[in-house]
PDB file of N, CA and C in Angstrom:
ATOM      1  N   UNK A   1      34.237-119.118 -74.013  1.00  0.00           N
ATOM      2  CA  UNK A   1      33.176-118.534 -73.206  1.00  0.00           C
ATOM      3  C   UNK A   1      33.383-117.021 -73.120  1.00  0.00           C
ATOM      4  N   UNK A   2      32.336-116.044 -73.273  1.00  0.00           N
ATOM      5  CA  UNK A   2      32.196-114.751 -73.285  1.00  0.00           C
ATOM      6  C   UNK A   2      32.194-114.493 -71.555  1.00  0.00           C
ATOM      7  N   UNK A   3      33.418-113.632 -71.267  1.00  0.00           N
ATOM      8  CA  UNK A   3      33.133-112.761 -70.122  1.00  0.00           C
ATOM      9  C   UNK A   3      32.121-111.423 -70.029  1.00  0.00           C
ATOM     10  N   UNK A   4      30.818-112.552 -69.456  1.00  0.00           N
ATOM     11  CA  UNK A   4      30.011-111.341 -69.136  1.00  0.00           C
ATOM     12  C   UNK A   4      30.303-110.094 -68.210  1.00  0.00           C
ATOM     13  N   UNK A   5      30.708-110.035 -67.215  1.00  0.00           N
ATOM     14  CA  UNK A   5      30.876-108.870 -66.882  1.00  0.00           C
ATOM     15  C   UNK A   5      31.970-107.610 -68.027  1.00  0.00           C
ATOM     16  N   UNK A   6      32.812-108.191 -68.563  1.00  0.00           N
ATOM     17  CA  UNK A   6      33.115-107.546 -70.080  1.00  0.00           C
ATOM     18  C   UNK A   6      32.110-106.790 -70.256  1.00  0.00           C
ATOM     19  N   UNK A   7      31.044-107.555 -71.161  1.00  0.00           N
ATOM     20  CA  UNK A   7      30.418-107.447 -71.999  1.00  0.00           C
ATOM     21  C   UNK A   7      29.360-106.535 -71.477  1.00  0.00           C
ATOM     22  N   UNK A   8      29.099-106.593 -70.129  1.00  0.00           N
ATOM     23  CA  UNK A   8      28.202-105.747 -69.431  1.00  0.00           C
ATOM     24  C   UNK A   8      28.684-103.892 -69.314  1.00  0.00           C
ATOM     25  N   UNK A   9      29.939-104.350 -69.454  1.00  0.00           N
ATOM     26  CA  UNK A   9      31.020-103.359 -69.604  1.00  0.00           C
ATOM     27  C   UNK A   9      30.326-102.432 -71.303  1.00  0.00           C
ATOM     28  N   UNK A  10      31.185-103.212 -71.798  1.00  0.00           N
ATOM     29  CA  UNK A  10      30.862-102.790 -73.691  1.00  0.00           C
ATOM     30  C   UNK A  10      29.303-102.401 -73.702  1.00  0.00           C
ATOM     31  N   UNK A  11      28.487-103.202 -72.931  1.00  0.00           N
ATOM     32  CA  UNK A  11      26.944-102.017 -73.084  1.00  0.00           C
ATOM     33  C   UNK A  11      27.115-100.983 -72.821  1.00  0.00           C
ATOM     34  N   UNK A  12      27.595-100.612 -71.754  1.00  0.00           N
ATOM     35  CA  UNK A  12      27.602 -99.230 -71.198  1.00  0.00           C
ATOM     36  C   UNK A  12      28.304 -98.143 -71.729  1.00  0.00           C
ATOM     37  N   UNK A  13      29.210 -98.831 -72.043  1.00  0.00           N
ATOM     38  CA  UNK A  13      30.429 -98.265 -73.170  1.00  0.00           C
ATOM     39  C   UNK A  13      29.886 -97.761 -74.609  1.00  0.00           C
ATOM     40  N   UNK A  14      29.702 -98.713 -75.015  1.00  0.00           N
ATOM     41  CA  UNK A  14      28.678 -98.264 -76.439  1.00  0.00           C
ATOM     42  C   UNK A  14      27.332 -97.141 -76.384  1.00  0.00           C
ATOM     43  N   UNK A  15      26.618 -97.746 -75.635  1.00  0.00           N
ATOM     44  CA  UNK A  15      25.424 -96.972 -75.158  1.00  0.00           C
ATOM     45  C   UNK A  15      25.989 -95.099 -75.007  1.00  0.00           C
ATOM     46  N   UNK A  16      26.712 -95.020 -74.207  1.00  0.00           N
ATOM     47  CA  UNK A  16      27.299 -94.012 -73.794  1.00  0.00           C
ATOM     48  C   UNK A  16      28.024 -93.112 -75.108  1.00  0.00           C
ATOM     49  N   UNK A  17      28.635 -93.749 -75.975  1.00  0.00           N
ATOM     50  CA  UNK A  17      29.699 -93.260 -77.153  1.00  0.00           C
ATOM     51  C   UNK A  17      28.195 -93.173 -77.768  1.00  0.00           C
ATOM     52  N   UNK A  18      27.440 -93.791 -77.754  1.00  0.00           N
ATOM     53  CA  UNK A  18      25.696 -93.299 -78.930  1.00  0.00           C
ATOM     54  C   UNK A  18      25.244 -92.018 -78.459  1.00  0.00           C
ATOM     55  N   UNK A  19      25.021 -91.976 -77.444  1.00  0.00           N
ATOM     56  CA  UNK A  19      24.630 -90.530 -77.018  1.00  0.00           C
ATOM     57  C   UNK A  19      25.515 -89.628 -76.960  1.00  0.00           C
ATOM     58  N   UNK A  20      26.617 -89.676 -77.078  1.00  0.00           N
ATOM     59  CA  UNK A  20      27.588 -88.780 -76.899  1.00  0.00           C
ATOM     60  C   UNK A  20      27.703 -88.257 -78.768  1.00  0.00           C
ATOM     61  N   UNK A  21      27.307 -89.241 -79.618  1.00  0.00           N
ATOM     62  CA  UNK A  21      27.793 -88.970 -80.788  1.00  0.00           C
ATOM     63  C   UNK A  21      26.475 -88.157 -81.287  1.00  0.00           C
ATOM     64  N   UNK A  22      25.176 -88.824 -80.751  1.00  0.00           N
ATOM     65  CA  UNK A  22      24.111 -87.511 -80.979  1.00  0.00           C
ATOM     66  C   UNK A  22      24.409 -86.332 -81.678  1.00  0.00           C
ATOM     67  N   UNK A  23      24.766 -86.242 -79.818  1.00  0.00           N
ATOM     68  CA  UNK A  23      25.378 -84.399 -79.803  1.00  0.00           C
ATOM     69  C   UNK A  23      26.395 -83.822 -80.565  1.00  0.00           C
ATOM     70  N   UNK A  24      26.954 -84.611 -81.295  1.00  0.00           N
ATOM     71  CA  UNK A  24      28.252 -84.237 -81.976  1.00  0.00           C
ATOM     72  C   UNK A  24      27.630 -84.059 -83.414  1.00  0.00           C
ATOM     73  N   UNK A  25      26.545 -84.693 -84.158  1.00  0.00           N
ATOM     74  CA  UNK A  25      26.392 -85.491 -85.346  1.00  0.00           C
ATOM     75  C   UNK A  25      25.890 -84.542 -85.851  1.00  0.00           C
ATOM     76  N   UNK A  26      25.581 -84.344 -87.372  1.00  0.00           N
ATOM     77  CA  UNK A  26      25.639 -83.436 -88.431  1.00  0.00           C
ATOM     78  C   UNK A  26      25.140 -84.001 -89.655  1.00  0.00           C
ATOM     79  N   UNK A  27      25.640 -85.311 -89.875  1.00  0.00           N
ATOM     80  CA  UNK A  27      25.407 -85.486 -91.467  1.00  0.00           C
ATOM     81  C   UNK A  27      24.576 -86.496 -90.896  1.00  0.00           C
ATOM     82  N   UNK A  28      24.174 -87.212 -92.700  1.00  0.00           N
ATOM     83  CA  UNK A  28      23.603 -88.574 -92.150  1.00  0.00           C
ATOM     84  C   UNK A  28      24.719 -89.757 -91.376  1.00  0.00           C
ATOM     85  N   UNK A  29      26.163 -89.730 -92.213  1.00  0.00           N
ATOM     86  CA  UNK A  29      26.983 -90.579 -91.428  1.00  0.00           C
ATOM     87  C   UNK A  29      26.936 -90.689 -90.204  1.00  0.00           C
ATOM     88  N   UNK A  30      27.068 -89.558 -90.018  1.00  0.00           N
ATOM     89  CA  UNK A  30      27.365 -89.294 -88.051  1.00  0.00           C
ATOM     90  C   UNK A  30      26.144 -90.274 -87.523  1.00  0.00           C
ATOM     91  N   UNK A  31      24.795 -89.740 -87.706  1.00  0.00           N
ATOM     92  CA  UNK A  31      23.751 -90.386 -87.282  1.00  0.00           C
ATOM     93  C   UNK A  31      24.015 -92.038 -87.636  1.00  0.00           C
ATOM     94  N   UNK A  32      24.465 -92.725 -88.652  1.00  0.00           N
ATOM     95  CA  UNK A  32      24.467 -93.924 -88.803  1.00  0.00           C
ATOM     96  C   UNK A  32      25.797 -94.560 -88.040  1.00  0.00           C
ATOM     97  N   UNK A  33      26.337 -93.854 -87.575  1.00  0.00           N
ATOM     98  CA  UNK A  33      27.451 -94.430 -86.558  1.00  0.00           C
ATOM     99  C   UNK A  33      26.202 -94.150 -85.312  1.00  0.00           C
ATOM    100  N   UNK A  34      25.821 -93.876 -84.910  1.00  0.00           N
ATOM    101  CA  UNK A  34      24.931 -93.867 -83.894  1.00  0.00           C
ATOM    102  C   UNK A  34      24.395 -95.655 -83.722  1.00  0.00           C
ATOM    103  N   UNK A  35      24.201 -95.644 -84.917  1.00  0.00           N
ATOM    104  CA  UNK A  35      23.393 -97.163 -85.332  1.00  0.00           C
ATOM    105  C   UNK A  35      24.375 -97.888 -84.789  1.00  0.00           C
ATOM    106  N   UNK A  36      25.414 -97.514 -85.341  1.00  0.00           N
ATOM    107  CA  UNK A  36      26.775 -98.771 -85.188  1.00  0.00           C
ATOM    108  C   UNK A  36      26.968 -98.902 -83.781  1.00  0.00           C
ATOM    109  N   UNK A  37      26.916 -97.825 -82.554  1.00  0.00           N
ATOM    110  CA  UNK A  37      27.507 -98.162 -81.372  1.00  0.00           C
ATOM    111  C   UNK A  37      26.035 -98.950 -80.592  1.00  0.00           C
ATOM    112  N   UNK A  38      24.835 -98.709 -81.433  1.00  0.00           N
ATOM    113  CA  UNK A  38      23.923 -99.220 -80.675  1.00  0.00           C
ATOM    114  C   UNK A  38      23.332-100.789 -81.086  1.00  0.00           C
ATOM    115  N   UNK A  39      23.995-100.948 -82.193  1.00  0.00           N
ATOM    116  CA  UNK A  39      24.791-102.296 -82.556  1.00  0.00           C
ATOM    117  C   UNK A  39      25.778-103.197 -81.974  1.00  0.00           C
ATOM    118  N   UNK A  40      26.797-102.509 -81.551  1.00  0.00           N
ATOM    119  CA  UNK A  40      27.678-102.915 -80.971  1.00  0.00           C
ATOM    120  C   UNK A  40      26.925-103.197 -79.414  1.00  0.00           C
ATOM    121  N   UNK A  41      25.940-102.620 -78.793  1.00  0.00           N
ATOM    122  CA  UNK A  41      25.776-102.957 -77.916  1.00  0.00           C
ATOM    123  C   UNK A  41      24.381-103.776 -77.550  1.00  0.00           C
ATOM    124  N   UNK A  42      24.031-104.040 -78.194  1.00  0.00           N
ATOM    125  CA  UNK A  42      22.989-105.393 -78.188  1.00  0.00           C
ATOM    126  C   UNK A  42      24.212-106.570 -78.846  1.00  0.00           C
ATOM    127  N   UNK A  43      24.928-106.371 -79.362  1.00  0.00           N
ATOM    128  CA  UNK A  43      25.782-107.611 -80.077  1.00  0.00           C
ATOM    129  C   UNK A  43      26.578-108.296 -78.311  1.00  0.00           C
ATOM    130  N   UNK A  44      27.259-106.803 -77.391  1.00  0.00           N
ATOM    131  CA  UNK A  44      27.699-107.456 -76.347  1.00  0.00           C
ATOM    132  C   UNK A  44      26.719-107.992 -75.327  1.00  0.00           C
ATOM    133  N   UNK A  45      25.284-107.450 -75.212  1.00  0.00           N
ATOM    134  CA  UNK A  45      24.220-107.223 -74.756  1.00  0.00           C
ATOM    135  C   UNK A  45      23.834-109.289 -74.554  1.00  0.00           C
ATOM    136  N   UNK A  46      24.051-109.295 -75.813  1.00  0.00           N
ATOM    137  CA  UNK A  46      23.234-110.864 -76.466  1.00  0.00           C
ATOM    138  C   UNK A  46      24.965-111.334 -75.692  1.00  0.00           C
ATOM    139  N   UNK A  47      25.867-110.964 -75.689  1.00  0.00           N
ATOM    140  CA  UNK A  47      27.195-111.945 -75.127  1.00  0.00           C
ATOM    141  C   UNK A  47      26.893-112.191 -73.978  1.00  0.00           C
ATOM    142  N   UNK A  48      26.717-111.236 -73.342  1.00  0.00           N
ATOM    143  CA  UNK A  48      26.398-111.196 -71.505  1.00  0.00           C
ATOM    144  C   UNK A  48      25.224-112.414 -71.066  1.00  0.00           C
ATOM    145  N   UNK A  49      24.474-112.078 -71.910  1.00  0.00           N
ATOM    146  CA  UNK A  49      23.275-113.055 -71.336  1.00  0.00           C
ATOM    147  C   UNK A  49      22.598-114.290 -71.933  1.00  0.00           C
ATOM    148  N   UNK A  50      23.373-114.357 -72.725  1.00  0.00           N
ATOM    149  CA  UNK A  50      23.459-115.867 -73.873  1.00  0.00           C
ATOM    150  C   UNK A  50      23.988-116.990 -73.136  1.00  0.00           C
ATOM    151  N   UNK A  51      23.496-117.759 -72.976  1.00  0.00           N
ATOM    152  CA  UNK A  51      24.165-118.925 -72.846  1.00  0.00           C
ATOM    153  C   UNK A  51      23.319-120.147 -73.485  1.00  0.00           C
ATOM    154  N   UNK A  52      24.509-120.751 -73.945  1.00  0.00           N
ATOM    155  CA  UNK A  52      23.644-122.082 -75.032  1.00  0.00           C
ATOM    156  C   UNK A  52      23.324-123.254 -74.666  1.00  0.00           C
ATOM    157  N   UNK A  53      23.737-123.528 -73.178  1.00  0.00           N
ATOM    158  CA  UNK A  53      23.312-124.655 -72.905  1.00  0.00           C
ATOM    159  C   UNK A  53      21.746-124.433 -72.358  1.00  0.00           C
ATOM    160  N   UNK A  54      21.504-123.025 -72.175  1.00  0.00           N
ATOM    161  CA  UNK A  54      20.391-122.759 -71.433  1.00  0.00           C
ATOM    162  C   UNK A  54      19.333-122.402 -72.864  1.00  0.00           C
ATOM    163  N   UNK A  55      19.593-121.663 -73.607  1.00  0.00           N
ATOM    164  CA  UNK A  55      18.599-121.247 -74.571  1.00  0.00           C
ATOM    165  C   UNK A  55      18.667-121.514 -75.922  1.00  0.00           C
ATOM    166  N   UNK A  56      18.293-122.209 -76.302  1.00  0.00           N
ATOM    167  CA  UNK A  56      18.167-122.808 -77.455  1.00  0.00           C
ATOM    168  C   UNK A  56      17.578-121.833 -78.685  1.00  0.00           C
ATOM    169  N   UNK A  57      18.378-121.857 -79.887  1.00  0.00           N
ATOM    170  CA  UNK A  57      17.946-121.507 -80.894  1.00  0.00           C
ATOM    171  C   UNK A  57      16.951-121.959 -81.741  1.00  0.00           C
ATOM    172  N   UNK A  58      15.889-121.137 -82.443  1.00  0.00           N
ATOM    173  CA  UNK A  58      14.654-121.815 -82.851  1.00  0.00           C
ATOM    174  C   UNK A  58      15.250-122.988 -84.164  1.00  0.00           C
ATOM    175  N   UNK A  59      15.613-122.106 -84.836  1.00  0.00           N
ATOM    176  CA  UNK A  59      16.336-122.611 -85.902  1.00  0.00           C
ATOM    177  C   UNK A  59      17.569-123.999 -85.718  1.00  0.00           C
ATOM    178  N   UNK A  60      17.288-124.078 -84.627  1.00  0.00           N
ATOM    179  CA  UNK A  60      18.978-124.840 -83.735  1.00  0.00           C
ATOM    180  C   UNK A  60      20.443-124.502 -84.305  1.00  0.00           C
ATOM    181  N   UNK A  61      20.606-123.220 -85.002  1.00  0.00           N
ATOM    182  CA  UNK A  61      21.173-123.097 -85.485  1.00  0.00           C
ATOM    183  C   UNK A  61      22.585-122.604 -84.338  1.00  0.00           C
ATOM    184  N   UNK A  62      23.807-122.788 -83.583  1.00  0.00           N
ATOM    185  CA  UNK A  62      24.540-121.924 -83.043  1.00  0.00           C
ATOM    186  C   UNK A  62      24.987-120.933 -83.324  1.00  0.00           C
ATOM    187  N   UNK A  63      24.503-119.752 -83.056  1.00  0.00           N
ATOM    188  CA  UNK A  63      24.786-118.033 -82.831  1.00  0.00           C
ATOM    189  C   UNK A  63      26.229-118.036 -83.273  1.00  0.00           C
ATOM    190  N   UNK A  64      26.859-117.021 -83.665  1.00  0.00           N
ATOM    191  CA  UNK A  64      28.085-116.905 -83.781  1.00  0.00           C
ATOM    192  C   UNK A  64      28.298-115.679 -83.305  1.00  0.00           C
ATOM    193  N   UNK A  65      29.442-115.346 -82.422  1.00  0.00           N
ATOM    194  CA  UNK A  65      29.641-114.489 -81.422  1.00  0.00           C
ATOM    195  C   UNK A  65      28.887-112.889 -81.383  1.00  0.00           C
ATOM    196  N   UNK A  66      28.680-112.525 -82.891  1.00  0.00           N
ATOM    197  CA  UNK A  66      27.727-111.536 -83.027  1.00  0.00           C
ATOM    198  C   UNK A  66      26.761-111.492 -83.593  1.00  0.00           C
ATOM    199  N   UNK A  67      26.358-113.030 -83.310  1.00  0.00           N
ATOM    200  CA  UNK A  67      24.731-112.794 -83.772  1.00  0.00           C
ATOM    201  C   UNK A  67      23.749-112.527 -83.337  1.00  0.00           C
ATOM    202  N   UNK A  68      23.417-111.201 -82.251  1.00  0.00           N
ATOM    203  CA  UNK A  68      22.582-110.284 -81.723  1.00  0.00           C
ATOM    204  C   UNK A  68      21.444-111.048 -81.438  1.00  0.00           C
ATOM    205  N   UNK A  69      20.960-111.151 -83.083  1.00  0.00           N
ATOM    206  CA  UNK A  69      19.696-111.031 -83.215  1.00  0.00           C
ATOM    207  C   UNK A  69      18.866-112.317 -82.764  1.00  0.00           C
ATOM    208  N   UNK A  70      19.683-113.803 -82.907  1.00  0.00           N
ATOM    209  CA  UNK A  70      19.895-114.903 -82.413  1.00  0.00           C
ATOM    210  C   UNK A  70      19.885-115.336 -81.104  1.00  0.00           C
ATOM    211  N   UNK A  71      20.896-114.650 -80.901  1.00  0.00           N
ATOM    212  CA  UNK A  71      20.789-115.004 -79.434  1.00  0.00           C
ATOM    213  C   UNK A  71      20.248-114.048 -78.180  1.00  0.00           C
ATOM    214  N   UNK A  72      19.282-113.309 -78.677  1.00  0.00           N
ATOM    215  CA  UNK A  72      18.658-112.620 -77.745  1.00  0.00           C
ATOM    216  C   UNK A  72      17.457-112.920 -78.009  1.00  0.00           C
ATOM    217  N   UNK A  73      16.593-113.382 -79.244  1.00  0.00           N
ATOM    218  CA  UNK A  73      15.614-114.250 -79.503  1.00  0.00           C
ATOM    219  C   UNK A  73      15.481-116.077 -78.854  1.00  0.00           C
ATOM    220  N   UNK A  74      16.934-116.241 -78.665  1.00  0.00           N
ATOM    221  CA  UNK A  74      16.531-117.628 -77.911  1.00  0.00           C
ATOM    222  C   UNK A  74      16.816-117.140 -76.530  1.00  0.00           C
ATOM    223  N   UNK A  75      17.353-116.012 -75.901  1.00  0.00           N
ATOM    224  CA  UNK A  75      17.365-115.612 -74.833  1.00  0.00           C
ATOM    225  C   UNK A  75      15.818-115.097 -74.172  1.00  0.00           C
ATOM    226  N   UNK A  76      15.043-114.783 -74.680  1.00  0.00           N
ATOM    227  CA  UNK A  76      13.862-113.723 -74.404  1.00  0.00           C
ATOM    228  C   UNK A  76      12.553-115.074 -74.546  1.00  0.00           C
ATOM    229  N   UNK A  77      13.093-116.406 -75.598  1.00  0.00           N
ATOM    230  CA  UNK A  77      12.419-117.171 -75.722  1.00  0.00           C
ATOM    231  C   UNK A  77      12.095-117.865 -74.318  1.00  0.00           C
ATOM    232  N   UNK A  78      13.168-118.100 -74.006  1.00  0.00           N
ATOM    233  CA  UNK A  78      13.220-119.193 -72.635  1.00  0.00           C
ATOM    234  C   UNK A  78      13.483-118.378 -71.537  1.00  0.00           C
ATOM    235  N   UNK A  79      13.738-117.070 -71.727  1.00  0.00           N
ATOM    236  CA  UNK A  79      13.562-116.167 -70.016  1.00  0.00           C
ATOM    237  C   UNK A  79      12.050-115.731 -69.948  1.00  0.00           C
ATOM    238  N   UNK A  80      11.853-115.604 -71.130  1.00  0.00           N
ATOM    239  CA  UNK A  80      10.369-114.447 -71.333  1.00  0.00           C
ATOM    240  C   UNK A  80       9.385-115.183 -71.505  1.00  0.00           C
ATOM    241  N   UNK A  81       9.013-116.564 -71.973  1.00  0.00           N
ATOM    242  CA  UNK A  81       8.170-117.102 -72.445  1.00  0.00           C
ATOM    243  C   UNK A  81       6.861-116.733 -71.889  1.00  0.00           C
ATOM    244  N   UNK A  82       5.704-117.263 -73.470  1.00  0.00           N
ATOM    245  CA  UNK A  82       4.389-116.771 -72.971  1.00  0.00           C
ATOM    246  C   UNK A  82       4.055-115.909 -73.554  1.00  0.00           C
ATOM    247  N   UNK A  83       2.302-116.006 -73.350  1.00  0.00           N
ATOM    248  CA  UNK A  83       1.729-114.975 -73.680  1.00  0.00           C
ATOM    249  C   UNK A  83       1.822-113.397 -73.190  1.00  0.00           C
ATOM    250  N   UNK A  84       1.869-113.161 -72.213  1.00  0.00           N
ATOM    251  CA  UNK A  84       2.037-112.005 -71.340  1.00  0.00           C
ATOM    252  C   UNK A  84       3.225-111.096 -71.693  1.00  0.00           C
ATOM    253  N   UNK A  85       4.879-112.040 -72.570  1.00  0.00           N
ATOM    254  CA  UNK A  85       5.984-111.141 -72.312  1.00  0.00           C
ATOM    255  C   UNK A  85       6.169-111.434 -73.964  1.00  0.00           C
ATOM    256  N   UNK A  86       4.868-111.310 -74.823  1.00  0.00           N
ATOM    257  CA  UNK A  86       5.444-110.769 -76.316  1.00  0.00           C
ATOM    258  C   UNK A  86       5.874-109.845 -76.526  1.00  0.00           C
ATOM    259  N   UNK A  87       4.961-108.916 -75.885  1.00  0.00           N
ATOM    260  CA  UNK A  87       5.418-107.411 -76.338  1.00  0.00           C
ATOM    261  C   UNK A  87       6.592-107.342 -76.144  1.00  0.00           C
ATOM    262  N   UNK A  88       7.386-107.410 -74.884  1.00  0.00           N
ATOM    263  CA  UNK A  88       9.000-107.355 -74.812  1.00  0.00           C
ATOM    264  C   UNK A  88       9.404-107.804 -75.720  1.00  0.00           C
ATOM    265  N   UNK A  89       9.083-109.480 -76.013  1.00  0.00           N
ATOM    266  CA  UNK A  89       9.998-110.230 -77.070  1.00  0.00           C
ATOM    267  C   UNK A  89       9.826-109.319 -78.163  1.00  0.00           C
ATOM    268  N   UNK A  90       8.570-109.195 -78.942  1.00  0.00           N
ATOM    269  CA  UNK A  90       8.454-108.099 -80.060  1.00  0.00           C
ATOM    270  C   UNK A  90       9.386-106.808 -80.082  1.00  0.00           C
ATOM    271  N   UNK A  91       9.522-105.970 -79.070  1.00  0.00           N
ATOM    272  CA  UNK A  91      10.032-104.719 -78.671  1.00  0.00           C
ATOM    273  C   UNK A  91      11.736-105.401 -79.005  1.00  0.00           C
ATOM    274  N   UNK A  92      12.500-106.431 -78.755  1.00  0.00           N
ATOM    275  CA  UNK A  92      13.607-107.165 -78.346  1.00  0.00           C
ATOM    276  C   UNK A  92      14.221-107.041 -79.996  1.00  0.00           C
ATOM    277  N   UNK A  93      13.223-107.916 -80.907  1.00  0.00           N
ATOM    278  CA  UNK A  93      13.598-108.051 -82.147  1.00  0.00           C
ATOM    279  C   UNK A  93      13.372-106.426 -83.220  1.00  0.00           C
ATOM    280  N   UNK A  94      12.364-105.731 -82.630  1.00  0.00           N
ATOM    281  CA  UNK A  94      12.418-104.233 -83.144  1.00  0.00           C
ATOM    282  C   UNK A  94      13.654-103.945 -82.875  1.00  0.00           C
ATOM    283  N   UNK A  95      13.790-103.706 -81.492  1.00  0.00           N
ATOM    284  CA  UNK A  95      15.505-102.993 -81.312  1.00  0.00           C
ATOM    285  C   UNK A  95      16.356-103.578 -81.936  1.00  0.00           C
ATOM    286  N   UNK A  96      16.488-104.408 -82.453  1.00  0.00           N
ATOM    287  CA  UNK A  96      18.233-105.436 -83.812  1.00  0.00           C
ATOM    288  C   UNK A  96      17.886-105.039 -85.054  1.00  0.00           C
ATOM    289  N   UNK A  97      16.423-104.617 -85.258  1.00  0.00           N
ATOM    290  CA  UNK A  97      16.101-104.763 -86.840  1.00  0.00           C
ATOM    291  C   UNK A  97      16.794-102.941 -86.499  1.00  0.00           C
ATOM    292  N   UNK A  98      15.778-102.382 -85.452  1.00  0.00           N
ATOM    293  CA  UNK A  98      15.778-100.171 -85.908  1.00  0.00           C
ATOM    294  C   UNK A  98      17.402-100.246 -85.842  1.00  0.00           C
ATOM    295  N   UNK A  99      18.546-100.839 -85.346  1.00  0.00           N
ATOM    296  CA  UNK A  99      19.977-100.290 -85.036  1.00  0.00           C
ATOM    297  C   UNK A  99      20.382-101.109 -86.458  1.00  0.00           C
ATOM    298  N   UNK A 100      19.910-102.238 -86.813  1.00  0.00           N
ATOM    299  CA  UNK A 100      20.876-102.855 -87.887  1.00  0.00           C
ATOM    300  C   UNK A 100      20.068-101.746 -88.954  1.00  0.00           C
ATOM    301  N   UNK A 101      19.139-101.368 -89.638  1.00  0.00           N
ATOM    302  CA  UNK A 101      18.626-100.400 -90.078  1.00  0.00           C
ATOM    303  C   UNK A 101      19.228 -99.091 -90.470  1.00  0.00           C
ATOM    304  N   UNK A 102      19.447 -98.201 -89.231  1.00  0.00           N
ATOM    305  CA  UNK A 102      20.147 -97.520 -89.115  1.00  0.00           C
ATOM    306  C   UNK A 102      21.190 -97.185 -89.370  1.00  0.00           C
ATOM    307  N   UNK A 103      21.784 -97.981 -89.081  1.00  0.00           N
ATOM    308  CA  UNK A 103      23.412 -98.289 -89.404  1.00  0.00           C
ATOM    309  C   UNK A 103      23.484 -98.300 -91.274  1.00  0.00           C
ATOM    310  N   UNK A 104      22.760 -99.089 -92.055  1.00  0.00           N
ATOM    311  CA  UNK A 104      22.689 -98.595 -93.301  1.00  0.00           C
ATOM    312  C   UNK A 104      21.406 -97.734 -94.156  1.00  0.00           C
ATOM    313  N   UNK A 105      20.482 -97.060 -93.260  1.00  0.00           N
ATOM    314  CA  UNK A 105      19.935 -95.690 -93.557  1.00  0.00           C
ATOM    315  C   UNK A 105      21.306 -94.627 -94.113  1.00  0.00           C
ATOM    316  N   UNK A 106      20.811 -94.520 -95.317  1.00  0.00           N
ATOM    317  CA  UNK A 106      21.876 -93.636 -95.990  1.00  0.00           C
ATOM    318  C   UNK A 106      21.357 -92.060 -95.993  1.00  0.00           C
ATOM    319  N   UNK A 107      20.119 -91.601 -95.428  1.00  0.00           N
ATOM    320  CA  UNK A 107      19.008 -90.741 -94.798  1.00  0.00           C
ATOM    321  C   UNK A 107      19.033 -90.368 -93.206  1.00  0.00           C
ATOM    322  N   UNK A 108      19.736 -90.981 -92.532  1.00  0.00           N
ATOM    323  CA  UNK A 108      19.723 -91.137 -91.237  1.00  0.00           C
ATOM    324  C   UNK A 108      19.729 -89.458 -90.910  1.00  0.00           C
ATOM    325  N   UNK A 109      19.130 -89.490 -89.977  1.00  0.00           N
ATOM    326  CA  UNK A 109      18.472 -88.300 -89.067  1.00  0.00           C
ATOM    327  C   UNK A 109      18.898 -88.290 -87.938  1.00  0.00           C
ATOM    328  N   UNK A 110      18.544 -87.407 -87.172  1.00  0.00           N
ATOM    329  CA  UNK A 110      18.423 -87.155 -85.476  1.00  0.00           C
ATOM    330  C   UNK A 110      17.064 -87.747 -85.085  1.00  0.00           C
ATOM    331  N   UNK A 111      16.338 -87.538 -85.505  1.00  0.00           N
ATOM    332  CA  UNK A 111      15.193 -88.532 -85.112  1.00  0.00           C
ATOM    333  C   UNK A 111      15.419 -90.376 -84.824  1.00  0.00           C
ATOM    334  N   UNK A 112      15.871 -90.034 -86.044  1.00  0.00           N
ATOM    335  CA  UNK A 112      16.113 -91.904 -86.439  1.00  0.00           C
ATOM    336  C   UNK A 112      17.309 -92.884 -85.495  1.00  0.00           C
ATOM    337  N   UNK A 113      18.337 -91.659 -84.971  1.00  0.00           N
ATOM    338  CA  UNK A 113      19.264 -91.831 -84.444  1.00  0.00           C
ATOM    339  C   UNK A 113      18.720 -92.019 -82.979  1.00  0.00           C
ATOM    340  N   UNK A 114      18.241 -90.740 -82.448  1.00  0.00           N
ATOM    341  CA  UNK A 114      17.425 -90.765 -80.771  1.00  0.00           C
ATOM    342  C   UNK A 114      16.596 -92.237 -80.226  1.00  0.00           C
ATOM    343  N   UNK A 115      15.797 -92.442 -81.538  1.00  0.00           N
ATOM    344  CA  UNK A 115      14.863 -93.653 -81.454  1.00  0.00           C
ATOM    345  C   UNK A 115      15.841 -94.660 -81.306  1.00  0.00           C
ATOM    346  N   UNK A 116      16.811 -95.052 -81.861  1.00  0.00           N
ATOM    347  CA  UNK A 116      17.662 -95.674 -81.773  1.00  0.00           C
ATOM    348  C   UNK A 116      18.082 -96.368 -80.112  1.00  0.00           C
ATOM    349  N   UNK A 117      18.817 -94.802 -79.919  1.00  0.00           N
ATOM    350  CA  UNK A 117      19.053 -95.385 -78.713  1.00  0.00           C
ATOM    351  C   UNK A 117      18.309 -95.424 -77.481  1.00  0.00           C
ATOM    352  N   UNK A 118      17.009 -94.621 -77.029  1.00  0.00           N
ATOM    353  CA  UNK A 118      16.114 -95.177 -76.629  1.00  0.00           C
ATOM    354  C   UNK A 118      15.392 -96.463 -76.696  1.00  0.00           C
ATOM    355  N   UNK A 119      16.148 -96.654 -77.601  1.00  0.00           N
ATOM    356  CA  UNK A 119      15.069 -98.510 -77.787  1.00  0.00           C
ATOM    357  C   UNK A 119      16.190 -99.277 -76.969  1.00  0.00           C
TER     358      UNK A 119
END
């Protein structure tokens, strides 16, 4: 079992080292480590608030400890459901695709990076 409060931890943590690396960044690398900490923090993001007895995978497939993208899609499924909270869900799976993206944008920008972690 994932200790969420950890993991609530590692958001903030990550989140924080993304913006901090912004300001530091220069090349495209720099910017694609941007990707990586904002990776890292939807990966703890999906730890914190995953739970499998509660949200089921579409696929029924079980998540494996960093599968982000998984388990915040069966998370958003069964917290969010409905017509009314697509857009979130939509907005949910944008943010895993723009950071996993990012992270191998070999072009990566300050633009591309900001959007990043705003999402």
């Amino acid at each position: 079992m994932i200790d969420s409060q950890a993991s609530w931890s590692a958001v903030d943590r990550a989140l924080t080292k993304a913006a901090e690396q912004i300001t530091r960044a220069s090349s495209p690398e720099d910017f694609q480590a941007v990707g990586l900490f904002c990776r890292e923090s939807l990966i703890s993001l999906a730890q914190a608030v995953f739970d499998s007895s509660q949200h089921a995978t579409d696929d029924g497939v079980q998540p494996s400890p960093t599968d982000s993208k998984r388990m915040l899609d069966a998370f958003f499924s069964r917290e969010l459901s409905g017509g009314p909270n697509e857009e979130v869900r939509r907005h949910a799976r944008a943010v895993v695709a723009l950071a996993d993206a990012l992270v191998h944008r070999r072009t990566a920008n300050q633009r591309d990076a900001a959007l990043c972690v705003e999402a």
